[in-house]
Every structure is written in structure tokens, then in C-alpha cells.
C-alpha atoms as a PDB file:
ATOM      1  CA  UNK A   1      20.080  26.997 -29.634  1.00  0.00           C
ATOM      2  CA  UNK A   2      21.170  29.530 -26.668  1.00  0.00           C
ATOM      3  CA  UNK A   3      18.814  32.224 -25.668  1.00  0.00           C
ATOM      4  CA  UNK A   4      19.960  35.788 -26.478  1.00  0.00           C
ATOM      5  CA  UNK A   5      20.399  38.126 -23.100  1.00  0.00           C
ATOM      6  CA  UNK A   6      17.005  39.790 -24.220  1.00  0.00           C
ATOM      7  CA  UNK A   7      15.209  36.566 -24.269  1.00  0.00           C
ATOM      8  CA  UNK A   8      16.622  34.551 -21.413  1.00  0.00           C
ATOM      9  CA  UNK A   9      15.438  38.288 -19.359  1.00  0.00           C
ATOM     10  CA  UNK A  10      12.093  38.329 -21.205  1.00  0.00           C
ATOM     11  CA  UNK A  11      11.558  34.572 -20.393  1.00  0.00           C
ATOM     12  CA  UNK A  12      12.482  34.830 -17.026  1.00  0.00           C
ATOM     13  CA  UNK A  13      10.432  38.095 -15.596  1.00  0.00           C
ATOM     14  CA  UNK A  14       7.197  35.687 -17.281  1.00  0.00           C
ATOM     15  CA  UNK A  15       5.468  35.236 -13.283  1.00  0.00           C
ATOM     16  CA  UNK A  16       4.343  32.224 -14.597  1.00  0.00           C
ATOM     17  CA  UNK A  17       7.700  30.539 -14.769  1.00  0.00           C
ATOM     18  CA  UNK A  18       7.684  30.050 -10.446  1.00  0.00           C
ATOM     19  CA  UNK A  19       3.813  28.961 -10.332  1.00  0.00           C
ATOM     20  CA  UNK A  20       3.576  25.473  -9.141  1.00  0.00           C
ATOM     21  CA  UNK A  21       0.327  25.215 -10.044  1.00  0.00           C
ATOM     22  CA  UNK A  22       1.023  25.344 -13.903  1.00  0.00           C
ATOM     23  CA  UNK A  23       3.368  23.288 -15.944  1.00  0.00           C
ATOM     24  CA  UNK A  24       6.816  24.486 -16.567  1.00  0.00           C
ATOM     25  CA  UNK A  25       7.965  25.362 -20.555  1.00  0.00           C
ATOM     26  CA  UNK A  26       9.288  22.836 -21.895  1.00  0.00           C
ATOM     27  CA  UNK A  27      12.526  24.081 -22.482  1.00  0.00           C
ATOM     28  CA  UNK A  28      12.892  25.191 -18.366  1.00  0.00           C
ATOM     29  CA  UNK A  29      16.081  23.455 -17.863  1.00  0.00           C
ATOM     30  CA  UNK A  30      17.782  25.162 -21.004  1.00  0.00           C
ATOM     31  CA  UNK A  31      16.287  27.996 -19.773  1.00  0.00           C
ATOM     32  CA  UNK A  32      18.012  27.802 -16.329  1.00  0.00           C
ATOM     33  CA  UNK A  33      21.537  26.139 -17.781  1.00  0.00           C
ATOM     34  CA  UNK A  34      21.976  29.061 -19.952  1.00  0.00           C
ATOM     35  CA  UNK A  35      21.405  31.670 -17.259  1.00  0.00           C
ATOM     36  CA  UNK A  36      23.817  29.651 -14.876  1.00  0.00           C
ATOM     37  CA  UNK A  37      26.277  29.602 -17.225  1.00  0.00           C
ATOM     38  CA  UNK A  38      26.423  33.420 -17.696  1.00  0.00           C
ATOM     39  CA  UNK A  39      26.394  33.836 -13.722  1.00  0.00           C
ATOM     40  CA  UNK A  40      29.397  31.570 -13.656  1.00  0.00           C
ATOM     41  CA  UNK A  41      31.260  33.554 -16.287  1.00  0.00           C
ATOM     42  CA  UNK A  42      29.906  37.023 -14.853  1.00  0.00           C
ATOM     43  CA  UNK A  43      28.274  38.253 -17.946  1.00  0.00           C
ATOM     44  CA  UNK A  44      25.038  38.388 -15.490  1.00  0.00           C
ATOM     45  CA  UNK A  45      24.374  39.351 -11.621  1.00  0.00           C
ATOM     46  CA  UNK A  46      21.868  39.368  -8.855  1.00  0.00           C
ATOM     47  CA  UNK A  47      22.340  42.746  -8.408  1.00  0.00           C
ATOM     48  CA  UNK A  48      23.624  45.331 -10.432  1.00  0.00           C
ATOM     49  CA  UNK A  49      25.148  49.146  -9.137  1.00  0.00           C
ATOM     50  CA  UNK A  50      23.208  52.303 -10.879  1.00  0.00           C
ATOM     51  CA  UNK A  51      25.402  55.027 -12.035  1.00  0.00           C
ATOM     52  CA  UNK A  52      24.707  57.143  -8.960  1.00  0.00           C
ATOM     53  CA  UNK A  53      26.100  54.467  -6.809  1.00  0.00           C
ATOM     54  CA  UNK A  54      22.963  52.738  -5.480  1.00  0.00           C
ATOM     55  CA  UNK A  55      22.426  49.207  -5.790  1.00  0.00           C
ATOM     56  CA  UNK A  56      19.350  47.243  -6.201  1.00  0.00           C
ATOM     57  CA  UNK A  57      18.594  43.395  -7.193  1.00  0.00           C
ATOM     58  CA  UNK A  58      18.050  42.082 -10.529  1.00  0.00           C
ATOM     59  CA  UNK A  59      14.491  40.436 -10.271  1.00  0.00           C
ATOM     60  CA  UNK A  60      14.981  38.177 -13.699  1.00  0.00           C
ATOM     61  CA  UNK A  61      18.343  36.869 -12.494  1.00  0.00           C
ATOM     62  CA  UNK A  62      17.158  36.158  -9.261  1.00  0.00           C
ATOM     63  CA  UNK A  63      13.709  34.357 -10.751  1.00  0.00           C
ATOM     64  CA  UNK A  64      16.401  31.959 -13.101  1.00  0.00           C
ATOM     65  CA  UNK A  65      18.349  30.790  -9.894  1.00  0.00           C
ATOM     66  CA  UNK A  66      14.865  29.783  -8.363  1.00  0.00           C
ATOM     67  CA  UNK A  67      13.886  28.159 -11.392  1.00  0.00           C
ATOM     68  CA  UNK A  68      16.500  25.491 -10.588  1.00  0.00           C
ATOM     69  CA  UNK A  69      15.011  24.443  -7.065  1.00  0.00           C
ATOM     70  CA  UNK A  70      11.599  24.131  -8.967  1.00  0.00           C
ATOM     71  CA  UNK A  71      13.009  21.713 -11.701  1.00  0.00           C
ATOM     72  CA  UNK A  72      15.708  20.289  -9.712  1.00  0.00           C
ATOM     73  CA  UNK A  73      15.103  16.790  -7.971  1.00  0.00           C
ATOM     74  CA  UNK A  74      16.950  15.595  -5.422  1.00  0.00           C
ATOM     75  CA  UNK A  75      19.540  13.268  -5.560  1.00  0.00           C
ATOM     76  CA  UNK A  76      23.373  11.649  -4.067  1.00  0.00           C
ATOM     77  CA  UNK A  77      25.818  13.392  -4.970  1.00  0.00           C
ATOM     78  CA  UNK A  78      29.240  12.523  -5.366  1.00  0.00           C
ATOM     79  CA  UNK A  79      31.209  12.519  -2.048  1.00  0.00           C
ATOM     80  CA  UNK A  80      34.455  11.092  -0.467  1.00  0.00           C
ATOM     81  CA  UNK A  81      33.633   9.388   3.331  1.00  0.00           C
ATOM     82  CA  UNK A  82      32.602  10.119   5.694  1.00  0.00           C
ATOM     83  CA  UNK A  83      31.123  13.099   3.321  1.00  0.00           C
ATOM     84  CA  UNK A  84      27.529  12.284   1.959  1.00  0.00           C
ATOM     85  CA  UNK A  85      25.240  15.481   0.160  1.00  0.00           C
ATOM     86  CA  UNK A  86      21.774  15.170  -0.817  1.00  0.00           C
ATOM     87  CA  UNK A  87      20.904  18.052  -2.393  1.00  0.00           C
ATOM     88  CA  UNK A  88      18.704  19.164  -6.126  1.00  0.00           C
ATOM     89  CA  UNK A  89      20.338  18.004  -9.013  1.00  0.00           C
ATOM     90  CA  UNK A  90      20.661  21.627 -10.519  1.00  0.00           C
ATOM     91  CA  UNK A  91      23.123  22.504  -7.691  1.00  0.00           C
ATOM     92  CA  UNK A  92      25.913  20.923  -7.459  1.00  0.00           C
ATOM     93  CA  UNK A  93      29.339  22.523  -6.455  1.00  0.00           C
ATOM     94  CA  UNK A  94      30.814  24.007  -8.572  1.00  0.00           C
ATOM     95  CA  UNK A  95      33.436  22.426 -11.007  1.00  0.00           C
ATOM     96  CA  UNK A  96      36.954  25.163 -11.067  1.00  0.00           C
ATOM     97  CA  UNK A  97      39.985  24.308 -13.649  1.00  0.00           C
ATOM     98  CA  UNK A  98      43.454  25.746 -13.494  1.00  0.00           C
ATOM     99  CA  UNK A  99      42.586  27.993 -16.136  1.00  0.00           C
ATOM    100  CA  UNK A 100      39.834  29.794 -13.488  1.00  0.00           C
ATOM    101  CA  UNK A 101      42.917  31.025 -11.600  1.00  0.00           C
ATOM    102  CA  UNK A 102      40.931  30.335  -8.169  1.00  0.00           C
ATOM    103  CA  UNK A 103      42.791  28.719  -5.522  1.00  0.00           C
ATOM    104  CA  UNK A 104      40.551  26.520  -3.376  1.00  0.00           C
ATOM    105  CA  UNK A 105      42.797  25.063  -0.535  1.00  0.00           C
ATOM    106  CA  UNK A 106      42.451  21.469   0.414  1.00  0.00           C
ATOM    107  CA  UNK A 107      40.252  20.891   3.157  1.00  0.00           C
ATOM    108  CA  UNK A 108      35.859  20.685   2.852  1.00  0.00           C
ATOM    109  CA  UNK A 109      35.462  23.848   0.832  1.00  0.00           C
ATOM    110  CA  UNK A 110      32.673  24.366  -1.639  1.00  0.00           C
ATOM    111  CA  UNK A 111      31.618  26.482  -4.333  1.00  0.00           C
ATOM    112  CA  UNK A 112      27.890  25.865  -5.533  1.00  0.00           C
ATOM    113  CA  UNK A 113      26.527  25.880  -8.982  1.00  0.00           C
ATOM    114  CA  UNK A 114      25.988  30.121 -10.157  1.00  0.00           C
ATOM    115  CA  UNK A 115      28.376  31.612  -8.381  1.00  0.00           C
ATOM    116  CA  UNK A 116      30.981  33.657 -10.039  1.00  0.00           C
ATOM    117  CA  UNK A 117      34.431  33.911  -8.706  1.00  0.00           C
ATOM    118  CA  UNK A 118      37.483  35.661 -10.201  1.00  0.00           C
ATOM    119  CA  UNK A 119      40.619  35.205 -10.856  1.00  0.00           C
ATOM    120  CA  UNK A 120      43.442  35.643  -7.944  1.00  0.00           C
ATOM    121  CA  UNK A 121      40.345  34.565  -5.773  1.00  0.00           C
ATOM    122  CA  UNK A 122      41.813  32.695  -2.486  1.00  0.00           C
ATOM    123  CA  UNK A 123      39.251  30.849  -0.659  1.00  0.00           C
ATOM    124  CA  UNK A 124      40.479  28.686   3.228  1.00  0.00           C
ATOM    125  CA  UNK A 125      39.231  25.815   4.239  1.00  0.00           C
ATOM    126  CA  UNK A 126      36.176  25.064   5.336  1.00  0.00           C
ATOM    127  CA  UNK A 127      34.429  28.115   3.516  1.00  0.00           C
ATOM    128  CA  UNK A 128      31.223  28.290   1.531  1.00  0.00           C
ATOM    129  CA  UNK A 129      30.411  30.489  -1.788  1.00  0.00           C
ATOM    130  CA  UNK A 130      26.818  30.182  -2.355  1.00  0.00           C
ATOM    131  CA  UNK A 131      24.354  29.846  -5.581  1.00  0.00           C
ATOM    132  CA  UNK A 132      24.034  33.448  -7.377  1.00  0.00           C
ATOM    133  CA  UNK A 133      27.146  35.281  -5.095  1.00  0.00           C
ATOM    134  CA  UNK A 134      29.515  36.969  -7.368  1.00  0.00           C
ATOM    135  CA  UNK A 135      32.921  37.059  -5.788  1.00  0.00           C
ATOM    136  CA  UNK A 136      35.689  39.640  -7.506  1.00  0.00           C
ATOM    137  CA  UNK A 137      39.500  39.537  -8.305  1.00  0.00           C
ATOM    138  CA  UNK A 138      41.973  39.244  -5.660  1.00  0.00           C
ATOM    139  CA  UNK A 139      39.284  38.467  -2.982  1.00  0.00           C
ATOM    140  CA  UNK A 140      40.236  36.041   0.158  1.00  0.00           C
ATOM    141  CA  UNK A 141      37.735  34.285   1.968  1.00  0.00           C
ATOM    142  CA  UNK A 142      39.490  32.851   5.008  1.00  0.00           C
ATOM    143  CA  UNK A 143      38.390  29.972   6.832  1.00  0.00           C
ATOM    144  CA  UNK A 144      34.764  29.374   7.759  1.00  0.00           C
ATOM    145  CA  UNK A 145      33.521  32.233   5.997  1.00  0.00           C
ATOM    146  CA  UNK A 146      30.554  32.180   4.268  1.00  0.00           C
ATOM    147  CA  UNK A 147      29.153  33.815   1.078  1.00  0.00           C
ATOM    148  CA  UNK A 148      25.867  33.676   1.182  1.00  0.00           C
ATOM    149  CA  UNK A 149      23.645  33.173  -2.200  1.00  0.00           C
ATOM    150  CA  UNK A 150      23.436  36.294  -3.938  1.00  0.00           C
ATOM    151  CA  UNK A 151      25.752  38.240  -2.067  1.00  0.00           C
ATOM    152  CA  UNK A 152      28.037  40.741  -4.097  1.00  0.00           C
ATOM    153  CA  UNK A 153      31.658  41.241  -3.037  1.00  0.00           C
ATOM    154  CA  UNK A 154      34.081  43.290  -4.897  1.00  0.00           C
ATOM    155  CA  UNK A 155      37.861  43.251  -5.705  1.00  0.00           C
ATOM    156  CA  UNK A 156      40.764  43.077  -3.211  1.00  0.00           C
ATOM    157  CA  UNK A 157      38.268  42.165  -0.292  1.00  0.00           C
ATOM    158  CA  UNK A 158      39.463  40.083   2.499  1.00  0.00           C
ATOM    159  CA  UNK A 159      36.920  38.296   4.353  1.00  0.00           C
ATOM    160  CA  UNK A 160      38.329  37.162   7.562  1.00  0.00           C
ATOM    161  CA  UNK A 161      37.915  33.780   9.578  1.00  0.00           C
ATOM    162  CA  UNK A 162      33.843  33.458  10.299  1.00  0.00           C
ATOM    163  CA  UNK A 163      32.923  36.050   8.537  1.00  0.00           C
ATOM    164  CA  UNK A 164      29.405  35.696   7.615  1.00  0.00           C
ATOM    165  CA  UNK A 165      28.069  37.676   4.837  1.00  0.00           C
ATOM    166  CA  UNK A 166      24.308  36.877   4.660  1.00  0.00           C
ATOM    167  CA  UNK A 167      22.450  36.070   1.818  1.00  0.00           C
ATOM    168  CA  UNK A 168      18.952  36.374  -0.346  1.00  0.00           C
ATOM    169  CA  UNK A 169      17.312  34.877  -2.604  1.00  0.00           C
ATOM    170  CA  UNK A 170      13.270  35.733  -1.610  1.00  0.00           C
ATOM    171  CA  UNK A 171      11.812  37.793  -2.045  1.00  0.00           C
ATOM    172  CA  UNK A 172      12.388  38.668  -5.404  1.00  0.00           C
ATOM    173  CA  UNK A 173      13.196  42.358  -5.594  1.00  0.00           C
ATOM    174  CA  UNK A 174      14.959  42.619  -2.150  1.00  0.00           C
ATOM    175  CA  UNK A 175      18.762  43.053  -2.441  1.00  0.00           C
ATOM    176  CA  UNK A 176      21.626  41.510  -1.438  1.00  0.00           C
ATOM    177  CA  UNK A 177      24.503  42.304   0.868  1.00  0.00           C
ATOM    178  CA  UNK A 178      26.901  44.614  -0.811  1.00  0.00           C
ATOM    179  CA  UNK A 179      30.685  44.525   0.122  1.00  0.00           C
ATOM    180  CA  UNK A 180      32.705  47.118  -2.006  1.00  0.00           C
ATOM    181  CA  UNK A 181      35.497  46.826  -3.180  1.00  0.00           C
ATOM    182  CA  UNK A 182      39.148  46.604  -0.554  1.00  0.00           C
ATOM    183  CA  UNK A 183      36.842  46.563   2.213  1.00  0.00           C
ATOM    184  CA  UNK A 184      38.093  44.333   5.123  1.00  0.00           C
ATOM    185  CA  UNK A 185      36.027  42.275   7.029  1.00  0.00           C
ATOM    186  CA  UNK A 186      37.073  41.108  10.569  1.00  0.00           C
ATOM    187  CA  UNK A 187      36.741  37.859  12.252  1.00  0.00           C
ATOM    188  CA  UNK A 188      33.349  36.841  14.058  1.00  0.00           C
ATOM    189  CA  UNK A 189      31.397  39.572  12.014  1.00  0.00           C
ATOM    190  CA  UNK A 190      28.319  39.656  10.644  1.00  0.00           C
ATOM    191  CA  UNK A 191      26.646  41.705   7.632  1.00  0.00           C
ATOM    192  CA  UNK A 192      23.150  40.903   6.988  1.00  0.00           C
ATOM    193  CA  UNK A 193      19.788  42.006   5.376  1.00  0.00           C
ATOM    194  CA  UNK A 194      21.151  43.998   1.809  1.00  0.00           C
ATOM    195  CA  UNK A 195      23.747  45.933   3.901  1.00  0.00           C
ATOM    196  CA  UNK A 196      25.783  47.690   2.002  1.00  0.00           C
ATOM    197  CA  UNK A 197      29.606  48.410   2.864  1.00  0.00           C
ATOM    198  CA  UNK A 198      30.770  50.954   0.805  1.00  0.00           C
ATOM    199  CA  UNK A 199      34.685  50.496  -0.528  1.00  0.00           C
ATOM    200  CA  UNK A 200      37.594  50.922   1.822  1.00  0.00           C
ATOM    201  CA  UNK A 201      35.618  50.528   4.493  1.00  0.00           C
ATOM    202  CA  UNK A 202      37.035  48.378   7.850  1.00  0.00           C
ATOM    203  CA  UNK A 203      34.759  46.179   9.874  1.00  0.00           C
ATOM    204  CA  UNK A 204      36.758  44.689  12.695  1.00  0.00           C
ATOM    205  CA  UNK A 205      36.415  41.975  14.260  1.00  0.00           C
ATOM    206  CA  UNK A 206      32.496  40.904  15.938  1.00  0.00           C
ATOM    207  CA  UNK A 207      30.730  44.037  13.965  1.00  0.00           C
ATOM    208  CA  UNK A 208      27.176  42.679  12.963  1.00  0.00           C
ATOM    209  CA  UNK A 209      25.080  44.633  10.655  1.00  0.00           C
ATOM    210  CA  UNK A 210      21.200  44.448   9.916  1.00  0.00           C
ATOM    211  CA  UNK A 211      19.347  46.392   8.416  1.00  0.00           C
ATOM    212  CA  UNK A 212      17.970  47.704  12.628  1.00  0.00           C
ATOM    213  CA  UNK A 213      21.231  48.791  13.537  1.00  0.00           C
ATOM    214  CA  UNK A 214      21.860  52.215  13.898  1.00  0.00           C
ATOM    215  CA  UNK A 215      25.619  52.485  13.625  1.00  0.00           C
ATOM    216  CA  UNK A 216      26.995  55.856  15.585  1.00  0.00           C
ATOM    217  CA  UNK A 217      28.918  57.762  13.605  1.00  0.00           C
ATOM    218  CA  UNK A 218      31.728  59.317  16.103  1.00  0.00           C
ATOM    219  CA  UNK A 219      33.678  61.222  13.526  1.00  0.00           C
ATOM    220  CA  UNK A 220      30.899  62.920  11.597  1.00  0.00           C
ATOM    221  CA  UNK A 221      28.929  63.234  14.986  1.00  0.00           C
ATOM    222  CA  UNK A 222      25.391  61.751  13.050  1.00  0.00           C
ATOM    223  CA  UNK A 223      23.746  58.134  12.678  1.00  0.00           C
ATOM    224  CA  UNK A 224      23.526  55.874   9.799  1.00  0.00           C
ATOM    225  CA  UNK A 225      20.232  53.791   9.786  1.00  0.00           C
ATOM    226  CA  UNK A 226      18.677  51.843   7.254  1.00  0.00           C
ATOM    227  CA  UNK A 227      14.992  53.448   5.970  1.00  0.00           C
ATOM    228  CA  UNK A 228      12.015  52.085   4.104  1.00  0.00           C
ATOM    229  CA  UNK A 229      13.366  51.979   0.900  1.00  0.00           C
ATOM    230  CA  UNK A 230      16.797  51.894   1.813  1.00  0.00           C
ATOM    231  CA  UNK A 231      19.673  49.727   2.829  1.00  0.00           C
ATOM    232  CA  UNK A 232      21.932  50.619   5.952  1.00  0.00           C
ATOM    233  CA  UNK A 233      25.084  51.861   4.050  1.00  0.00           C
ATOM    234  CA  UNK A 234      28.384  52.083   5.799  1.00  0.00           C
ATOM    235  CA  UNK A 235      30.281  54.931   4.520  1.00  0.00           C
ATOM    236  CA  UNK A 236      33.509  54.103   2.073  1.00  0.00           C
ATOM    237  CA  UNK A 237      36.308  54.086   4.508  1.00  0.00           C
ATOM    238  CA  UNK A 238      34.660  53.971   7.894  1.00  0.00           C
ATOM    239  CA  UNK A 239      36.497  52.131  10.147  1.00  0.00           C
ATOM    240  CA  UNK A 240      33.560  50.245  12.318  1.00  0.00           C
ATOM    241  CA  UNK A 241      34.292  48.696  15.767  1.00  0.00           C
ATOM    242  CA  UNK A 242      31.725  47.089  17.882  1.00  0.00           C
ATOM    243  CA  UNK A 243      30.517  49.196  20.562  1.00  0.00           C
ATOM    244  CA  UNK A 244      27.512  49.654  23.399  1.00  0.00           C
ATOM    245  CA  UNK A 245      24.959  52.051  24.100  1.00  0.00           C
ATOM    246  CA  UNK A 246      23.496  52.667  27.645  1.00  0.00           C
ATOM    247  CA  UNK A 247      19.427  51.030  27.802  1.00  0.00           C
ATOM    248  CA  UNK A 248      17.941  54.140  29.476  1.00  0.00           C
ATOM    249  CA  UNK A 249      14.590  52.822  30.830  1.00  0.00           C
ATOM    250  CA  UNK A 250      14.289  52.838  34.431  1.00  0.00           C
ATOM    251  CA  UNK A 251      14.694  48.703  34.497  1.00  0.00           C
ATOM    252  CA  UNK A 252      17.552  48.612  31.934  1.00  0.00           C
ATOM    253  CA  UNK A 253      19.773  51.473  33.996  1.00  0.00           C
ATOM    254  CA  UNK A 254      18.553  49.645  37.700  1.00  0.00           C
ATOM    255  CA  UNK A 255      20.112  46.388  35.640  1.00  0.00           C
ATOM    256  CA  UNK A 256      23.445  48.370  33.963  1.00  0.00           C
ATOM    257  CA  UNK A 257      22.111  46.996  30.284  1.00  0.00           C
ATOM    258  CA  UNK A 258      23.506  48.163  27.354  1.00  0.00           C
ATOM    259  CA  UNK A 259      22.862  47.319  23.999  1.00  0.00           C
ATOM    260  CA  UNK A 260      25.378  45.857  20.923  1.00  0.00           C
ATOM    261  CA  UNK A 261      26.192  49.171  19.023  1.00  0.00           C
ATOM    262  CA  UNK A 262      29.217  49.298  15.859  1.00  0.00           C
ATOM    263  CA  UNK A 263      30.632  53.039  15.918  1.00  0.00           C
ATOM    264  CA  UNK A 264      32.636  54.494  13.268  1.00  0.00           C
ATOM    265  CA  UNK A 265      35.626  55.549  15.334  1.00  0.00           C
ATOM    266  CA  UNK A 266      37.634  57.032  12.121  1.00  0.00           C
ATOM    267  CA  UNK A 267      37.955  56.830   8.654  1.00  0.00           C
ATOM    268  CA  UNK A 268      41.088  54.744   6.729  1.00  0.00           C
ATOM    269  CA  UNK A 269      44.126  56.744   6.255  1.00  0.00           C
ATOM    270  CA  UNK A 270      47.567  55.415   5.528  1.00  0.00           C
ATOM    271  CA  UNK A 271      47.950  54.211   9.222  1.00  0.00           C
ATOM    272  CA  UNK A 272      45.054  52.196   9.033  1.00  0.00           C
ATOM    273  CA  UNK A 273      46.188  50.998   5.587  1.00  0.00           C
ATOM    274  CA  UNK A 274      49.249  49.550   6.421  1.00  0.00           C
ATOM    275  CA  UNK A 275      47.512  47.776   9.901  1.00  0.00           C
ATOM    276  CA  UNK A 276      45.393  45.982   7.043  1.00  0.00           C
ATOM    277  CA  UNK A 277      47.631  45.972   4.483  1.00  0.00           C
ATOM    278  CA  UNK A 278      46.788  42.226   2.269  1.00  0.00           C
ATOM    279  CA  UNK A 279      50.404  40.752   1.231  1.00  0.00           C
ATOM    280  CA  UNK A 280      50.127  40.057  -1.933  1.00  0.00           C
ATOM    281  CA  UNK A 281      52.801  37.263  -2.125  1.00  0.00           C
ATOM    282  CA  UNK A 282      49.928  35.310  -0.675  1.00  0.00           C
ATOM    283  CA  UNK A 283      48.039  35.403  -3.898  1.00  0.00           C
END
């Protein structure tokens, strides 16, 4: 018998349910199919977006995707040589049909157990989608690109060759990475630590993100920082470029240092939207 939403939450926010120390229900791994199985279809997310346009995580969700590395045991799984995976026996990749609409081009991709990914999704070889990431319509995620577990990306988003979107699974209330949706994502970058890239928005190519880095705001003359209780947030249609910023201490000027600095040079307008433009014949 499946769990209604209100249950399979209930259940899962018991503190109990990740306690080594005392026996799991006997009906865990129902308990952690059925929540799987609405990740996969999307009817349920690590993180979720409040009216007023903040985001924060979705403790319950994120306590049924742990569930599975307490019940799972590991085991082979099915590979093709020289390929071999050991991994828990609640997480295997991912099994897409033709009737997902995802194309997953030949060549060591994977998609793990609880992820969602839409339709018109394109994903290059060798990338990785990771347990609890939800991944939305039209998306591309180009070659070695990774999606890491948890992370939410949005519609029309094009996540360039090594991009590396970090993910989160512990501890249990901190949020993902956001990426919004039509953002672009250059090559080489980087977004870490529940960053959150608000839609439109252009990272080019080597930009890293944390939640310490003070991106300089060149257009709007201020500083976007990340505070106690919240996430750096790049503004929706920033266009972000790596940059530098002069050490001033005595040693770091006698030594010319500088340190790694993104600045928002401008915000998107139609020139910048036809340098980025996504051709949709590709899809």
C-alpha cells in the first residue's frame, strides 16, 4: 500500500529514522522506494522556492534520500569492461525509456537513482546527475559536467563542458545550489555551497562561487556576499566574469598578489542574448 504525501513527510521528519543505534521500521525500504519514486517523477524536491523568491531545503526529502545509504548494502553492479561499480544497492543509475524524452549520448554517462530530469533534457558524455538533483526541461549538460546530489537547475539552462555544480546532502537543513532558470554556465566554472544564480544570469567561463566570495558588482557599484542565514545570490541577469582584486598588506603588494574575484561587468540584454543564444535544433 503506497504512503500518502502526508505520511511518507510525517514518517520521514521521525529523527529516529537516521539513528544507527536503533532498528529501522520495518517497512524502511517501502518507505524510501516510494519517496524515490516521486523524486524521479518530480512530484517531490530537495528544495523548494517560497513565494517571495527565496529558497531553502526540504529537510524530510533530504532525510528519505539518506535513508537509502542506511539500508542500502553494497554490492556489483552491472557493468560493461573494463567498467566495474561497487556501490549500495539503493543507488543504482538510473533506468531512462524513450518515453522520458531525455537524450543521454553514448559515451560513460550516468544518471543515479532520485534524480529528476525533464523532458528535452540533453546530457554529453561523460557527465554525472547525482541522487536527489532535479534537472528541468530543455536543460544541456555538456560534457564532464557534473550535477551534484541535490542540486536544483531550472529550464533552458546550459551547463557548459566542466561545469561543476556542487552538491549537498548533510547537513540536513542546509540548501542546495540553485541555478535558475536560462542561466548559462561557462566552461571550467564552479558554483558551490547553496549558491544561488538567479535566472538569466551568465557565468562565463572559470567563475567559481562559494558561499566566501564577495562578487563586485561593477554596474550597480555595491558587493554581493553571502551572510549568516543567507546564500550568496547572483542577481537574475548578471553577466559574471572572473576577475582579481589587489592583496593590500604590505607582503601581498611587495609580492604583486591578487586574489580570484568574479565581477558583474553588465547585465544580459539582447547583445548578450544572441552571444549565448542555445540552438534549439540541437534539442
Amino acid at each position: 500500500m503506497a504512503f500518502t504525501l502526508a505520511e511518507l513527510e510525517a514518517r520521514c521528519n521521525d529523527p529516529l529514522l537516521l539513528d544507527g543505534t536503533v532498528s529501522l521500521p520495518p517497512d524502511a525500504q517501502r518507505l524510501f522506494d516510494h519517496a524515490v519514486a516521486l523524486l524521479e517523477q518530480g512530484e517531490i524536491r530537495a528544495a523548494r522556492r517560497d513565494p517571495d523568491g527565496g529558497w531553502h531545503a526540504v529537510p524530510w526529502v533530504k532525510r528519505a534520500i539518506l535513508l537509502g545509504f542506511r539500508i542500502g548494502r553494497v554490492v556489483e553492479m552491472p557493468g560493461q569492461a573494463p567498467f566495474h561499480f561497487l556501490d549500495k544497492h539503493t543507488y543504482p543509475t538510473r533506468e531512462l525509456r524513450v518515453e522520458h524524452q531525455v537524450r543521454v549520448v553514448p559515451g560513460g554517462s550516468t544518471i543515479r537513482r532520485g534524480a529528476y530530469v525533464a523532458p528535452n533534457v540533453v546530457c554529453m558524455p561523460p557527465m554525472y546527475i547525482n541522487v536527489g538533483a532535479y534537472v528541468g526541461r530543455g536543460t544541456m549538460v555538456d560534457s564532464h559536467a557534473l550535477v551534484g546530489s541535490c542540486a536544483q537547475i531550472g529550464e533552458r539552462v546550459h551547463l557548459s563542458a566542466a561545469a561543476q555544480i556542487g552538491g549537498v546532502l548533510e547537513p540536513i537543513n542546509a540548501s542546495p545550489v540553485i541555478i535558475e532558470d536560462d542561466v548559462i554556465v561557462g566552461g571550467n566554472c564552479g558554483v558551490y555551497e547553496g549558491t544561488v544564480v538567479r535566472s538569466r544570469a551568465v557565468l562565463g567561463a572559470g567563475v567559481i562561487l562559494t558561499r566566501g566570495t564577495p562578487v563586485y558588482d561593477l554596474v550597480k557599484e555595491t558587493v554581493h556576499r553571502a551572510t549568516g542565514d543567507h546564500p550568496l545570490i547572483i542577481p537574475a541577469g548578471a553577466v559574471v566574469v572572473p576577475g582579481a582584486r589587489r592583496v593590500t598588506s604590505d607582503y601581498g603588494e611587495a609580492l604583486g598578489l591578487s586574489l580570484q574575484t568574479p565581477v558583474i561587468v553588465k547585465y544580459r540584454d539582447e547583445k548578450t542574448d544572441a552571444a549565448t543564444a542555445l540552438e534549439a535544433w540541437l534539442r
